[in-house]
N, C-alpha and C. Protein backbone atom coordinates (compact mmCIF):
# COMPACT_ATOMS: atom_id res chain seq x y z
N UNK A 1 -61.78 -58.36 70.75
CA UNK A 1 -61.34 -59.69 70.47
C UNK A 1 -59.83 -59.75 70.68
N UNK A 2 -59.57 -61.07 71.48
CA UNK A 2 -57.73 -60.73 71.87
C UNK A 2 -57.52 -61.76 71.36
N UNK A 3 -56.48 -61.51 70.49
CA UNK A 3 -55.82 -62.94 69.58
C UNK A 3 -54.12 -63.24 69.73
N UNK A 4 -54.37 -64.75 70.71
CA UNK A 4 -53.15 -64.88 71.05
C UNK A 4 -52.09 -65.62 70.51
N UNK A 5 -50.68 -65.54 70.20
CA UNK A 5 -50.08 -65.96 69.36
C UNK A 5 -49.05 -66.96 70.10
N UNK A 6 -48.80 -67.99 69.92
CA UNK A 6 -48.17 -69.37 70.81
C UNK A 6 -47.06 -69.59 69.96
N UNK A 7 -45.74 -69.74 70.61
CA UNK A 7 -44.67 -69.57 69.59
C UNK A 7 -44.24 -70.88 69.25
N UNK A 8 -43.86 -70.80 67.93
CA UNK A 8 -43.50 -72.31 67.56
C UNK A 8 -42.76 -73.71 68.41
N UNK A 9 -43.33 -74.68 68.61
CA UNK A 9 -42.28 -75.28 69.25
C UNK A 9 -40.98 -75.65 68.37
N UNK A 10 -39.89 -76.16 69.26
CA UNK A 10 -38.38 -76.42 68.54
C UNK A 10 -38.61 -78.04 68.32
N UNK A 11 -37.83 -78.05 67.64
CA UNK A 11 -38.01 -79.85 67.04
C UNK A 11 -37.15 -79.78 67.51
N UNK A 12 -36.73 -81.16 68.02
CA UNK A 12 -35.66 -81.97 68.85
C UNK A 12 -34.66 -82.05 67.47
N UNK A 13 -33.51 -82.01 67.62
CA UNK A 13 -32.31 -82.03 66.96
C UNK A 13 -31.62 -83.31 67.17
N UNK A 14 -31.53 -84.16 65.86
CA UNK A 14 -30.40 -85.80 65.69
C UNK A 14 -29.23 -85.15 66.11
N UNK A 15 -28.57 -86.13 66.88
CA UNK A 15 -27.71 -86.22 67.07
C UNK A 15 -26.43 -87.20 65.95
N UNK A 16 -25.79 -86.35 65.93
CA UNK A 16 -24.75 -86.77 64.97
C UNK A 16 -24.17 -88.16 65.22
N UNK A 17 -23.99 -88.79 64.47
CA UNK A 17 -22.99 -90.70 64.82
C UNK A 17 -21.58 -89.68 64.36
N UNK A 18 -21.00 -89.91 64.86
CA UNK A 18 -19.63 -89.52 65.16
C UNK A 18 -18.66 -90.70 63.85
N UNK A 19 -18.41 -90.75 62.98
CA UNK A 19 -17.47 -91.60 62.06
C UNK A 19 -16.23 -91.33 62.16
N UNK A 20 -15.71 -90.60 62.80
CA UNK A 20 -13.98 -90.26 62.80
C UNK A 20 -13.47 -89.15 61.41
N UNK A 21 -12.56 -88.67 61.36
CA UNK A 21 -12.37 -88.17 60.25
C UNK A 21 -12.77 -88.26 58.76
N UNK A 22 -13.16 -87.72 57.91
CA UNK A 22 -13.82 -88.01 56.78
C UNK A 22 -12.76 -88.71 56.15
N UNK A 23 -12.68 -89.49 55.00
CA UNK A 23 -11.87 -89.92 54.50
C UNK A 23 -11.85 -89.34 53.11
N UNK A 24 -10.61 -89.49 52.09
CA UNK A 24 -10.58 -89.06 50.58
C UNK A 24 -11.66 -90.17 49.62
N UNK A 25 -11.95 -89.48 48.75
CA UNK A 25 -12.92 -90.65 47.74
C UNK A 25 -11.66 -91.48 47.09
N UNK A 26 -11.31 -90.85 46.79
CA UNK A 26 -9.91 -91.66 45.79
C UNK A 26 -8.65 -91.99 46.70
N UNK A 27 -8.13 -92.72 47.66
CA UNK A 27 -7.31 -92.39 49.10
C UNK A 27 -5.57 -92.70 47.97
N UNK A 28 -5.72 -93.04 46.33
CA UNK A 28 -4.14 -93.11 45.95
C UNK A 28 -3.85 -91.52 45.54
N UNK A 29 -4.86 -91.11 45.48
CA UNK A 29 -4.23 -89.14 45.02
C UNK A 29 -3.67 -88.46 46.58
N UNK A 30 -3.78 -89.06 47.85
CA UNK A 30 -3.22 -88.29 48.52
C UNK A 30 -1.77 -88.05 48.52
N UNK A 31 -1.27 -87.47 49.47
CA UNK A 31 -0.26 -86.90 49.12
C UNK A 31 1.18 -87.82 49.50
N UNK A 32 0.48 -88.16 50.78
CA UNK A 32 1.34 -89.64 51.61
C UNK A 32 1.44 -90.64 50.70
N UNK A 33 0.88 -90.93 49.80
CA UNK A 33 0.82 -91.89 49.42
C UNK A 33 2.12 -91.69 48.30
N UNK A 34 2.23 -90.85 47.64
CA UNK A 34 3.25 -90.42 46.99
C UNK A 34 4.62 -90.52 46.79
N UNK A 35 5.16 -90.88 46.05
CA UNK A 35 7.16 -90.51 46.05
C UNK A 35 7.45 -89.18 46.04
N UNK A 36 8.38 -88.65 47.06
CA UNK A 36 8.63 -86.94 46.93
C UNK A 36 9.63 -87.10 45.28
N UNK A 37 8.92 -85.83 44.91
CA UNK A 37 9.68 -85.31 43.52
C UNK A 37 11.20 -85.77 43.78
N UNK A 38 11.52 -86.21 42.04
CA UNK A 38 12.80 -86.45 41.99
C UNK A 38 13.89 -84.58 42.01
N UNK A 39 14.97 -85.04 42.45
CA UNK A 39 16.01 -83.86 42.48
C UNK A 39 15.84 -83.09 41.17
N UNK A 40 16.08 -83.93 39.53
CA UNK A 40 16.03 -82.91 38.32
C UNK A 40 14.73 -82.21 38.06
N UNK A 41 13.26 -82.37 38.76
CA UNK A 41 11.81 -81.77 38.88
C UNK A 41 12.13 -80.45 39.63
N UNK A 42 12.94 -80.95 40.88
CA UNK A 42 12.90 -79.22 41.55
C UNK A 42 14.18 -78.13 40.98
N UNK A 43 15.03 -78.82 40.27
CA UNK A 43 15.89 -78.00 39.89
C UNK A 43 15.61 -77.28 38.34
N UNK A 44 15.19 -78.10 37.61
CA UNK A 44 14.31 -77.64 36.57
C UNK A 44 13.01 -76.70 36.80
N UNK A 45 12.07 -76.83 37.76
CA UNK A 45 11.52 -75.67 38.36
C UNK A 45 12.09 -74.55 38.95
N UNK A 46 13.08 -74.35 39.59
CA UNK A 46 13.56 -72.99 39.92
C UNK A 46 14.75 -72.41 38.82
N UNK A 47 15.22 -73.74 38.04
CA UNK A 47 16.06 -72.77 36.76
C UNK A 47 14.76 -72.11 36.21
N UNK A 48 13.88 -72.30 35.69
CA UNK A 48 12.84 -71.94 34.95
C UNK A 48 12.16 -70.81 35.80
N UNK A 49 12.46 -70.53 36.69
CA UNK A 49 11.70 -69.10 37.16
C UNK A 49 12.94 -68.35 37.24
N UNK A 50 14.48 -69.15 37.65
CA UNK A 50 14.93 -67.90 37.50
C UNK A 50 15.54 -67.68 36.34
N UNK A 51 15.88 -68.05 35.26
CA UNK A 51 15.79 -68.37 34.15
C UNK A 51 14.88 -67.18 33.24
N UNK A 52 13.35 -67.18 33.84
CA UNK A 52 12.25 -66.13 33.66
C UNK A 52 12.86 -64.54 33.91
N UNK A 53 12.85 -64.39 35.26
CA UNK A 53 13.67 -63.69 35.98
C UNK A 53 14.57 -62.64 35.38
N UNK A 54 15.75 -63.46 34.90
CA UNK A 54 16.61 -63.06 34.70
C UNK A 54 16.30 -62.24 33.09
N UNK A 55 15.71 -62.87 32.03
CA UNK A 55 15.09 -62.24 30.91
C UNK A 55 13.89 -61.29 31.04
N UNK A 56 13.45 -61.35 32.27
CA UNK A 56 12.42 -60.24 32.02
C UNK A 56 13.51 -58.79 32.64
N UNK A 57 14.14 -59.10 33.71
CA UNK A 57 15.28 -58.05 33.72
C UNK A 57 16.03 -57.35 32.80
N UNK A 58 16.58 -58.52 32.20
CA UNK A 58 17.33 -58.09 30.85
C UNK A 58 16.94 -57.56 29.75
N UNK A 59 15.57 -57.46 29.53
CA UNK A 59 14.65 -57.10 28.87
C UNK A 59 14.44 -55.40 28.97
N UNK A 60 14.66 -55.07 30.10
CA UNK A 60 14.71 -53.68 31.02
C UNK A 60 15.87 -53.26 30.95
N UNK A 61 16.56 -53.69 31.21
CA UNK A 61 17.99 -53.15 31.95
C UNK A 61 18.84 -53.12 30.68
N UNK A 62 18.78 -53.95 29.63
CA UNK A 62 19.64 -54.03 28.67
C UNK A 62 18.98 -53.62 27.10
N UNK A 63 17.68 -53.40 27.28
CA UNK A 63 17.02 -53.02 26.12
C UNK A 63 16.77 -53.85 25.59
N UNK A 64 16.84 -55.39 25.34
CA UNK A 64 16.70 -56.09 24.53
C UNK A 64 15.32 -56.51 23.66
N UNK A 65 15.29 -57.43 22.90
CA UNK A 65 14.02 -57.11 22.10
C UNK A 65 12.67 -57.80 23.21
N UNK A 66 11.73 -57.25 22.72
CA UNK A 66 10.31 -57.44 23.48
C UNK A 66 9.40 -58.98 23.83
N UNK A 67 10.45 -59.70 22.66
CA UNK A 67 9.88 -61.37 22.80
C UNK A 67 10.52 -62.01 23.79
N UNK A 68 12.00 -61.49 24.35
CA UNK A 68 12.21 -62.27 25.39
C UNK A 68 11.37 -61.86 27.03
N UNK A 69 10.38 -60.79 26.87
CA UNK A 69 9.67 -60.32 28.32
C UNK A 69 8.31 -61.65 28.03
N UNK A 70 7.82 -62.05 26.78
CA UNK A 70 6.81 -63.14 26.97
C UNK A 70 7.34 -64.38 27.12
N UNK A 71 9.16 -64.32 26.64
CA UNK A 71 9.36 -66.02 26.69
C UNK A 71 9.71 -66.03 28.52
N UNK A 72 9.97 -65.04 28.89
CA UNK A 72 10.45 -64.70 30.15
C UNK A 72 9.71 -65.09 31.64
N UNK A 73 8.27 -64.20 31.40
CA UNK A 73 7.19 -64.57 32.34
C UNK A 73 6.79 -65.83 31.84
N UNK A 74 7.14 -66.70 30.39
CA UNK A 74 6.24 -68.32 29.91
C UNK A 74 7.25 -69.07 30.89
N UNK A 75 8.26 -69.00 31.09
CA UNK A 75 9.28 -69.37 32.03
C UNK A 75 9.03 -69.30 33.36
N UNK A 76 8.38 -67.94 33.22
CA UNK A 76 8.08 -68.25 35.36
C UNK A 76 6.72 -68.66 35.55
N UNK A 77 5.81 -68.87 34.56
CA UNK A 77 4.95 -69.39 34.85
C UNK A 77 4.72 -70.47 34.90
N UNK A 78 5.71 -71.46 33.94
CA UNK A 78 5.70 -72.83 33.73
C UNK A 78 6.45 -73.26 35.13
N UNK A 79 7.30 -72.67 35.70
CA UNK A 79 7.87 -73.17 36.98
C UNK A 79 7.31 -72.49 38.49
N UNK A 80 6.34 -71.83 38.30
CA UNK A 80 4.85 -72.02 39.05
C UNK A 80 4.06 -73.02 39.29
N UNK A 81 4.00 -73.12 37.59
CA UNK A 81 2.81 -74.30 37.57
C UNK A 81 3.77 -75.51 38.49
N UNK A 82 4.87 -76.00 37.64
CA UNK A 82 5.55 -77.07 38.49
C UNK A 82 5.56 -76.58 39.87
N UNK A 83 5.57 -75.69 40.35
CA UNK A 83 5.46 -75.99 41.92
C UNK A 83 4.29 -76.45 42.51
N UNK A 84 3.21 -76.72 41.78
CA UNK A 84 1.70 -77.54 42.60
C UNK A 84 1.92 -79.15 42.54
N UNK A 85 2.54 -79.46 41.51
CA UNK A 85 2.42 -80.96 41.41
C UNK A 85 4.20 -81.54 42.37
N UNK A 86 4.97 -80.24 43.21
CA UNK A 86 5.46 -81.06 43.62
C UNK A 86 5.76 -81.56 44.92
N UNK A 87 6.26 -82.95 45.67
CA UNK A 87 5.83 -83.05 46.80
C UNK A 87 7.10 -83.36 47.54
């Protein structure tokens, strides 16, 4: 007995409608749409890391006590964080 095996046919494939670029759900969170950060936002972000910086060094280099290495990195992390929200 010969048992023959017929291979699946392919289903025809839709073709895509073409819409142009996707758009945002919310289009006021983009970024264009935005005012670039004021001058005291970016300067207050990089005092604050180096600010960090400079106490986690001093922390090392000068012996000083152990609370300024957490207020130190809370400093460079808070002017991390400010670097996502600015544009």
């Amino acid at each position: 007995m010969l048992v023959v095996f017929r291979a699946m046919p392919e289903s025809k494939r839709r073709k895509r409608k073409y819409d142009g670029p996707t758009k945002s759900a919310n289009p006021a969170t983009t970024t264009h749409n935005r005012a670039p950060s004021p001058m005291w936002y970016v300067v207050l972000m990089w005092a604050l890391m180096a600010v960090g910086i400079v106490l986690v060094l001093g922390r090392f280099i000068f012996e000083l006590p152990s609370v300024l290495l957490l207020v130190g990195f809370a400093a460079i992390g808070v002017g991390f964080f400010m670097t996502t929200r600015y544009r």
